[in-house]
Protein backbone atom coordinates (compact mmCIF):
# COMPACT_ATOMS: atom_id res chain seq x y z
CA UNK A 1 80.07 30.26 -179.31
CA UNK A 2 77.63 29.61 -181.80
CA UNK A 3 78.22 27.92 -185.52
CA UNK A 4 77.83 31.41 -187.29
CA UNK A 5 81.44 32.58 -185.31
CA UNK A 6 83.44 29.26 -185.61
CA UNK A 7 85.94 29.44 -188.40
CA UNK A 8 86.92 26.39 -190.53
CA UNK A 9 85.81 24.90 -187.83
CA UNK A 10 88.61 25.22 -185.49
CA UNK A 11 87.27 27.69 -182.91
CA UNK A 12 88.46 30.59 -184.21
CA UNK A 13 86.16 33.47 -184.13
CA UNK A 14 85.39 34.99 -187.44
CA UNK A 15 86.82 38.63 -188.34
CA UNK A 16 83.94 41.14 -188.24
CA UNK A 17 82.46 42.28 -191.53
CA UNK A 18 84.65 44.07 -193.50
CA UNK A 19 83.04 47.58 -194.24
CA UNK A 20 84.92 50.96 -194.25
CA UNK A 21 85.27 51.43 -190.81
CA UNK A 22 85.86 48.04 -189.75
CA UNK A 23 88.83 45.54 -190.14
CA UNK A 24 89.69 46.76 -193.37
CA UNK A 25 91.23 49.82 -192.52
CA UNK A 26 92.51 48.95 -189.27
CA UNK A 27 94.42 46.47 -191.81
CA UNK A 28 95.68 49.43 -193.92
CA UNK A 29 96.87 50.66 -191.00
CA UNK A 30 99.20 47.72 -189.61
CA UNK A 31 100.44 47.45 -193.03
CA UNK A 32 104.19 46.87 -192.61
CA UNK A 33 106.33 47.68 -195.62
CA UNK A 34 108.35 44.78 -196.48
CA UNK A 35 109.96 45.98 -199.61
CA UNK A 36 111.86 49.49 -200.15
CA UNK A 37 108.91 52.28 -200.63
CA UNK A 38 109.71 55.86 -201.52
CA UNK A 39 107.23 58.33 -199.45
CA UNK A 40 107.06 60.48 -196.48
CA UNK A 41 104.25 58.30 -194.77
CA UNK A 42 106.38 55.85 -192.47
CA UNK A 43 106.23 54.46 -189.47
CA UNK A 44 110.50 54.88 -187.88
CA UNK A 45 110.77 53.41 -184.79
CA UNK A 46 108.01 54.58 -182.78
CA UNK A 47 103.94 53.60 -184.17
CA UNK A 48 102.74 56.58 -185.32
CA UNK A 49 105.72 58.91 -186.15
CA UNK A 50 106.54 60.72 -188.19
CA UNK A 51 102.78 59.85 -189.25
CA UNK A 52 102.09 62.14 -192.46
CA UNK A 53 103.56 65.32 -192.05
CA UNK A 54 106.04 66.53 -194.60
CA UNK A 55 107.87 68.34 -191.45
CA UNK A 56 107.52 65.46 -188.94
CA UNK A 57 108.73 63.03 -191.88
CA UNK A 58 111.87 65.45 -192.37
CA UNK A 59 112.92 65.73 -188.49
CA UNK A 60 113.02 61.55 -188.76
CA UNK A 61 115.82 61.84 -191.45
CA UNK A 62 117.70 64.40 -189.71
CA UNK A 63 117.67 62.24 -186.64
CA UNK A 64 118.47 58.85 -188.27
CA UNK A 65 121.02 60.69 -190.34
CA UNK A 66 122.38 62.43 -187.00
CA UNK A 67 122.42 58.94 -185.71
CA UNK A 68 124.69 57.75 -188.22
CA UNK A 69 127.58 60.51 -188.04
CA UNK A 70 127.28 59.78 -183.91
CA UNK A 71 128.23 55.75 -184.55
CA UNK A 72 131.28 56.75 -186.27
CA UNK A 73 132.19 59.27 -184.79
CA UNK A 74 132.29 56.70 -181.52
CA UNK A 75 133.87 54.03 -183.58
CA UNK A 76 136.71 56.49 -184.52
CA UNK A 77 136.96 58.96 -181.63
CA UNK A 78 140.21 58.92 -179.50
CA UNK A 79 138.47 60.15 -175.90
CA UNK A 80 140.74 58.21 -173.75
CA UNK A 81 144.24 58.79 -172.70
CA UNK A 82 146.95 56.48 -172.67
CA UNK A 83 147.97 57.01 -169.15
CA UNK A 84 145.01 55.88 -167.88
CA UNK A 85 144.11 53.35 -165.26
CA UNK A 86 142.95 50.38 -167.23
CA UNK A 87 139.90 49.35 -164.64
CA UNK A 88 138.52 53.05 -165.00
CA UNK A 89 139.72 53.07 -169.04
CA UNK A 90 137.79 48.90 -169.28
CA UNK A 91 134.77 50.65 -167.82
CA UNK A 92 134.92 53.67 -170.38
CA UNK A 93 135.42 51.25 -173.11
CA UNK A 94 132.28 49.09 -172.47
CA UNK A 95 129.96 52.22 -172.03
CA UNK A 96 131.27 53.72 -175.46
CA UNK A 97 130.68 50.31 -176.69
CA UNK A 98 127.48 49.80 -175.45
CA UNK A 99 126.01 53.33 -176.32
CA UNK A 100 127.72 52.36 -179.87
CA UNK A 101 125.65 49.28 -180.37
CA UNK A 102 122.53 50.45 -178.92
CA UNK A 103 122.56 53.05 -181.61
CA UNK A 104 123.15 51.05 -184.35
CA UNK A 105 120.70 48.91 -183.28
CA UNK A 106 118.66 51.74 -183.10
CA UNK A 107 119.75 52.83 -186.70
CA UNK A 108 119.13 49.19 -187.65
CA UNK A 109 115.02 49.19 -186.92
CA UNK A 110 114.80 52.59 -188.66
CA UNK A 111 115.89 51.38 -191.87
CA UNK A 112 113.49 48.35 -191.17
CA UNK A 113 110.93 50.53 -191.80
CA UNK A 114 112.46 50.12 -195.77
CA UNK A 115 111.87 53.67 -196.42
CA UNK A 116 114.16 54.74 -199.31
CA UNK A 117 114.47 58.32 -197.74
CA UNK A 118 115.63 56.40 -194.50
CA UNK A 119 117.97 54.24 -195.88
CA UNK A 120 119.58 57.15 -198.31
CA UNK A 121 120.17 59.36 -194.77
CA UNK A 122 121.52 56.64 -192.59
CA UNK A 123 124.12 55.55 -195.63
CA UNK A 124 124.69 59.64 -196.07
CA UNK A 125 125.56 59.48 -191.97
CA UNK A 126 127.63 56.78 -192.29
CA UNK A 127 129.87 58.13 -195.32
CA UNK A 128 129.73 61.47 -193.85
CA UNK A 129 130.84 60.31 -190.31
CA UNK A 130 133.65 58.11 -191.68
CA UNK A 131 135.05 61.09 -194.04
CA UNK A 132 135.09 63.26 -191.02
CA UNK A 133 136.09 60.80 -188.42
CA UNK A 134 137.70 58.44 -189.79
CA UNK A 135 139.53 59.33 -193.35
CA UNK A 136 142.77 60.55 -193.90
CA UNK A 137 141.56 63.91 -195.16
CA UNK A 138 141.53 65.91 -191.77
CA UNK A 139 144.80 63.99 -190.52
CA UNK A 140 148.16 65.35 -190.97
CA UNK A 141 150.01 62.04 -190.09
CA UNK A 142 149.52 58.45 -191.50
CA UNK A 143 146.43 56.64 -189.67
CA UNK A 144 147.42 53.64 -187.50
CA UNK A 145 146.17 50.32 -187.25
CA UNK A 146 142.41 50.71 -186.23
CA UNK A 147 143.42 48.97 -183.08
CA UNK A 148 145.58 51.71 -182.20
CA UNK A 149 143.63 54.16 -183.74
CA UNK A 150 140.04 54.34 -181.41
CA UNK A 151 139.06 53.60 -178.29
CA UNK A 152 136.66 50.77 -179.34
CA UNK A 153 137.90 47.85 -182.08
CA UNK A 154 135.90 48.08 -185.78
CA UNK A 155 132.05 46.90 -185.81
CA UNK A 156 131.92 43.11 -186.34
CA UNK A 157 128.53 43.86 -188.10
């Protein structure tokens, strides 16, 4: 390593020149936003996608949104029947639990993308799921305790 690539002296090598095919765009590139941004040109979970297409950009709301309804309607859905073994009705539990948080994890690093269209869907899901899931408006009787309402207890998130 000659002088001309140490940096401040501490052996780092020195970025290559910045022209306008070099570091400086591969820098616009890995941009991450870190403050809510209004546009269609995100990155949502995967590097890369949607990328810039209007249409691409559209199928990533309907699938966080989609996402959404599907975490409440496992946090309100009543799948399991009381007569039940409880060692087959335990194991039933945890795997509607654990698909539950994997997808709001899921929903979590979408909206860390701080995309306002991203956000707006996933709290659009949520509402939507929880009016149709989990509301009194589709019930004819009074809603129990959420304990004895779902199979799985309330998100602790």
């Amino acid at each position: 390593m000659d002088q001309n690539s140490m940096h401040h002296g501490m052996g780092e090598m020195s970025p290559p020149p910045m022209n306008g095919t070099g570091m400086n765009d591969m820098h616009q590139k890995m941009m991450m936003h870190m403050t809510f941004f209004w546009g269609k040109n995100a990155a949502i979970l995967f590097s890369g996608w949607p990328g810039t297409s209007t249409g691409m950009y559209v199928l990533a709301l309907i699938l966080v949104f989609g996402l959404s309804v599907l975490v409440e309607w496992l946090s309100h859905s009543r799948l399991l029947k009381s007569s039940t073994n409880n060692v087959a009705a335990g194991l039933v539990q945890t795997a509607m639990h654990t698909i539950r948080v994997g997808l709001a994890y899921m929903l979590m690093l979408a909206l860390m993308s701080f995309n306002g269209g991203v956000f707006l869907v996933a709290v659009a899901g949520h509402s939507i799921g929880f009016l149709l899931f989990g509301s009194r408006i589709f019930r004819k009787s009074e809603i129990p305790p959420y304990e004895k309402h779902s199979d799985l207890p309330p998100m602790s998130c």
